[in-house]
C-alpha atoms as a PDB file:
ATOM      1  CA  UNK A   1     -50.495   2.057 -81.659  1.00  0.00           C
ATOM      2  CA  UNK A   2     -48.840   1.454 -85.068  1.00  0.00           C
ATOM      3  CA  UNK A   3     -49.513   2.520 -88.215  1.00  0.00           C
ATOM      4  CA  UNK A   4     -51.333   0.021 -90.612  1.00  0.00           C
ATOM      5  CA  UNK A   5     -48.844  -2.663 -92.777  1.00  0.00           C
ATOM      6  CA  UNK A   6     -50.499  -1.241 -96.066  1.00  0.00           C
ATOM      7  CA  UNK A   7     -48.277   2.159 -94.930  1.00  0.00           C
ATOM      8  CA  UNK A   8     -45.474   1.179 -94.633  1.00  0.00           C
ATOM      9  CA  UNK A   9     -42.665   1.920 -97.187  1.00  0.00           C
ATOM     10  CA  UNK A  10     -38.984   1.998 -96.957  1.00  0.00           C
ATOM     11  CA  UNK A  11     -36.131   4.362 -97.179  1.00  0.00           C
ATOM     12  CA  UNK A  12     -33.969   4.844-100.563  1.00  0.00           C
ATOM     13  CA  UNK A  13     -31.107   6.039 -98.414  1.00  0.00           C
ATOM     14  CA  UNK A  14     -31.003   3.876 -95.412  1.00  0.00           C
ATOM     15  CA  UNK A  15     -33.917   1.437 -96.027  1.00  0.00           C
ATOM     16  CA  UNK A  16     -35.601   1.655 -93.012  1.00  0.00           C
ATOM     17  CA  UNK A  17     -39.412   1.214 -92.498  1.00  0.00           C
ATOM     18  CA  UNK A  18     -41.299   4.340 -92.969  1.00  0.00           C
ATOM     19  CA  UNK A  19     -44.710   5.818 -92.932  1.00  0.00           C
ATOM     20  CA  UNK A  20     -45.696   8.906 -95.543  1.00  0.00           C
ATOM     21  CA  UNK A  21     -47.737  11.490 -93.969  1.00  0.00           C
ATOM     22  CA  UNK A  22     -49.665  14.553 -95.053  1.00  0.00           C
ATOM     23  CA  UNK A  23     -48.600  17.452 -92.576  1.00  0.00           C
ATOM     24  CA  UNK A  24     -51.784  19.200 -90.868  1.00  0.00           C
ATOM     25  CA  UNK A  25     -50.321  22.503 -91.469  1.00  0.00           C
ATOM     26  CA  UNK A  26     -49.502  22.429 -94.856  1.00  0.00           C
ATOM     27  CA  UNK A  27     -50.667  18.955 -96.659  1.00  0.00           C
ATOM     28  CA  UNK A  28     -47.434  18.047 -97.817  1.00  0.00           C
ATOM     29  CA  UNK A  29     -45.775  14.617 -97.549  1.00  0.00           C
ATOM     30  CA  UNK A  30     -43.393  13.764 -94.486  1.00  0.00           C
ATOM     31  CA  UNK A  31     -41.475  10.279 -93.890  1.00  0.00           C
ATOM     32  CA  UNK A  32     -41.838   9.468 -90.413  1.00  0.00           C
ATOM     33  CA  UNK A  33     -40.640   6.474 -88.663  1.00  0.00           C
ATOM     34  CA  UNK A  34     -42.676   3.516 -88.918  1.00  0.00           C
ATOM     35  CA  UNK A  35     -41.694   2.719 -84.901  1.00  0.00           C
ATOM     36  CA  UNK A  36     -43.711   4.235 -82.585  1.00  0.00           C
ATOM     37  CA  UNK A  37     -41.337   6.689 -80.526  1.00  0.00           C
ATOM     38  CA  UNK A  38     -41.857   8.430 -76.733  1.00  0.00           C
ATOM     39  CA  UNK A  39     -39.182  10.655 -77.689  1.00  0.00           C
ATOM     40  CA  UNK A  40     -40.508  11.794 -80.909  1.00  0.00           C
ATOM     41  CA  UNK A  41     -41.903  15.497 -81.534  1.00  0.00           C
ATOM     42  CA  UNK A  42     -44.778  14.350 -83.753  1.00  0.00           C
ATOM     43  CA  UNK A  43     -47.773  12.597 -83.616  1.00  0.00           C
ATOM     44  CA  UNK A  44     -49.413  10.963 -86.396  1.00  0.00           C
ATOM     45  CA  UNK A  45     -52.906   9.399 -86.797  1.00  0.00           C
ATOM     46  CA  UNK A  46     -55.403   7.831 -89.443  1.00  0.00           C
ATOM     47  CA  UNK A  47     -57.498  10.004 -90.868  1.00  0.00           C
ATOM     48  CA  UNK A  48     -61.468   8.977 -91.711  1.00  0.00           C
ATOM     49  CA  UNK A  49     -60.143   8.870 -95.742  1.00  0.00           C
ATOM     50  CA  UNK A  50     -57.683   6.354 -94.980  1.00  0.00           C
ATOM     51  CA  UNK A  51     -54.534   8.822 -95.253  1.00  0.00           C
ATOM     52  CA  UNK A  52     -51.842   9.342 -92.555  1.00  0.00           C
ATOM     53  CA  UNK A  53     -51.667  12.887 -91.026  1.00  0.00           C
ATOM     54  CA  UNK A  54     -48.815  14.454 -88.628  1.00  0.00           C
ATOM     55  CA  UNK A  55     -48.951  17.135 -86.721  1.00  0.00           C
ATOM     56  CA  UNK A  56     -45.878  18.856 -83.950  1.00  0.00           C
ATOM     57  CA  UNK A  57     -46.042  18.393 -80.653  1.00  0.00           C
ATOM     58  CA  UNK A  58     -45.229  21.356 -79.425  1.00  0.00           C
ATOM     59  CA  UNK A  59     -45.733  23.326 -75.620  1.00  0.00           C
ATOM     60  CA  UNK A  60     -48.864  24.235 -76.753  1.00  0.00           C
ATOM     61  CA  UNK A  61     -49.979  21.135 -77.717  1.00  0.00           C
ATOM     62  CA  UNK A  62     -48.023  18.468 -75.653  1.00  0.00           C
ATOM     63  CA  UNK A  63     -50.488  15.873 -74.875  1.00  0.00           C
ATOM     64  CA  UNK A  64     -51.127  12.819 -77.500  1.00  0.00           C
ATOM     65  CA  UNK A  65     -54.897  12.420 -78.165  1.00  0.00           C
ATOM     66  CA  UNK A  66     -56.639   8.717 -78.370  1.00  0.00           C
ATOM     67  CA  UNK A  67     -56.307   7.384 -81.704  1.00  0.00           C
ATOM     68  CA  UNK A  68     -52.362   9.753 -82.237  1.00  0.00           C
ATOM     69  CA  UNK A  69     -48.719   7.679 -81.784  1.00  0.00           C
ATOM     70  CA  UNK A  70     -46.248   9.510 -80.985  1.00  0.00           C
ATOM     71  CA  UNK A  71     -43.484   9.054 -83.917  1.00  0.00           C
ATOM     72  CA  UNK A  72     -39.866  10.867 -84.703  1.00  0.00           C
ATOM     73  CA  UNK A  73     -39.642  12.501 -88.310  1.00  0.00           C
ATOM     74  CA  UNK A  74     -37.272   9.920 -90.029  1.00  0.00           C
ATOM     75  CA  UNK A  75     -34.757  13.238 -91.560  1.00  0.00           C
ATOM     76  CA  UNK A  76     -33.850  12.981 -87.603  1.00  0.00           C
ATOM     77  CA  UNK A  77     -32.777  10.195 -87.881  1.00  0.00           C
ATOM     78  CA  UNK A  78     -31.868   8.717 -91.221  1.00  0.00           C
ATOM     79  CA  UNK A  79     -27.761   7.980 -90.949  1.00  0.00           C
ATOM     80  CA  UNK A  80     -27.486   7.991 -94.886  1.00  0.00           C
ATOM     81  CA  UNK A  81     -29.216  11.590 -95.640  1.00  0.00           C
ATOM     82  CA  UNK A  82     -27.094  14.490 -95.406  1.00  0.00           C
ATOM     83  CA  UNK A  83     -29.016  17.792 -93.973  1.00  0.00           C
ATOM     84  CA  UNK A  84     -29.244  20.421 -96.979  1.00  0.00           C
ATOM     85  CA  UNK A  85     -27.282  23.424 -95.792  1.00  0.00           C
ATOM     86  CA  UNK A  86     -24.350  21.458 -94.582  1.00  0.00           C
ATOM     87  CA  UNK A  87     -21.658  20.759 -97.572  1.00  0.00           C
ATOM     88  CA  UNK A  88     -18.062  18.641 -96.710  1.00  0.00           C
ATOM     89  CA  UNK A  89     -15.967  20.904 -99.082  1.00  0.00           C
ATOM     90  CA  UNK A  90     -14.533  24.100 -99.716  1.00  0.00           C
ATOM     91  CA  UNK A  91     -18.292  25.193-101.704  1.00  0.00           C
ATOM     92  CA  UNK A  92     -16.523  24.804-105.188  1.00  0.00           C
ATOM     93  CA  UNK A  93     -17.434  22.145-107.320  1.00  0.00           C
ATOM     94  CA  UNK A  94     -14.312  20.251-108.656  1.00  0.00           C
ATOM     95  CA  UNK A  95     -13.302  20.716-112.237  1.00  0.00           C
ATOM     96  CA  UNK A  96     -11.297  17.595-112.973  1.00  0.00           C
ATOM     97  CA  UNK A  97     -11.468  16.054-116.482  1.00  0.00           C
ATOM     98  CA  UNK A  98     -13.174  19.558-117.942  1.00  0.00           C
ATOM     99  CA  UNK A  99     -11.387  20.545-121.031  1.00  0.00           C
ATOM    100  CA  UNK A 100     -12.349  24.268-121.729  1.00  0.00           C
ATOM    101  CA  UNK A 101     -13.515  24.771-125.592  1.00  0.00           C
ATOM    102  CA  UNK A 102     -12.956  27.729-127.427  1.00  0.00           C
ATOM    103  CA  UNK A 103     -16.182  29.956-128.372  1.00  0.00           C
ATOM    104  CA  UNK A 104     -16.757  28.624-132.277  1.00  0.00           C
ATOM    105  CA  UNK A 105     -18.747  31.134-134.656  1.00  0.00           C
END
């Protein structure tokens, strides 16, 4: 099952089609691939209001339930987004082109 046209957005880094979901734990707002995925580690259905809700799959809860896709969250997977916590430099922020002013009264 896919999620409805009227859900689907895309991606301001890659521009892939996504789907925004409210997260059953918390309510807050996940992308999630708009593809339906076997390998994926959440499952997402339509609520009765109309809204898109995602929940883990987890070893606890492994099976999909009628009316649930399973889906990948699209930070997985997005080839444009870099993870926060991972930086490409040294940590310092480069100071090129700064000119230092003196302290004025």
């Amino acid at each position: 099952m896919k999620p409805a046209s009227h859900h689907l957005a895309t991606c301001k880094y890659c521009r892939a089609s996504i789907v925004w979901c409210l997260t059953s734990a918390n309510g807050r707002r996940q992308p999630v691939n708009y593809e339906p995925d076997e390998t994926g580690n959440v499952a997402v259905m339509q609520g009765a209001d109309g809204k898109l809700y995602v929940r883990a799959v987890t070893a606890a809860r492994p099976e999909i339930r009628p009316g649930e896709w399973q889906a990948k969250p699209h930070q997985a997977t997005c080839p444009a987004r870099k993870l926060p916590g991972r930086s490409s430099g040294s940590g310092q922020r480069p100071t090129s082109g700064v000119r230092p002013v003196p302290w004025q009264r």
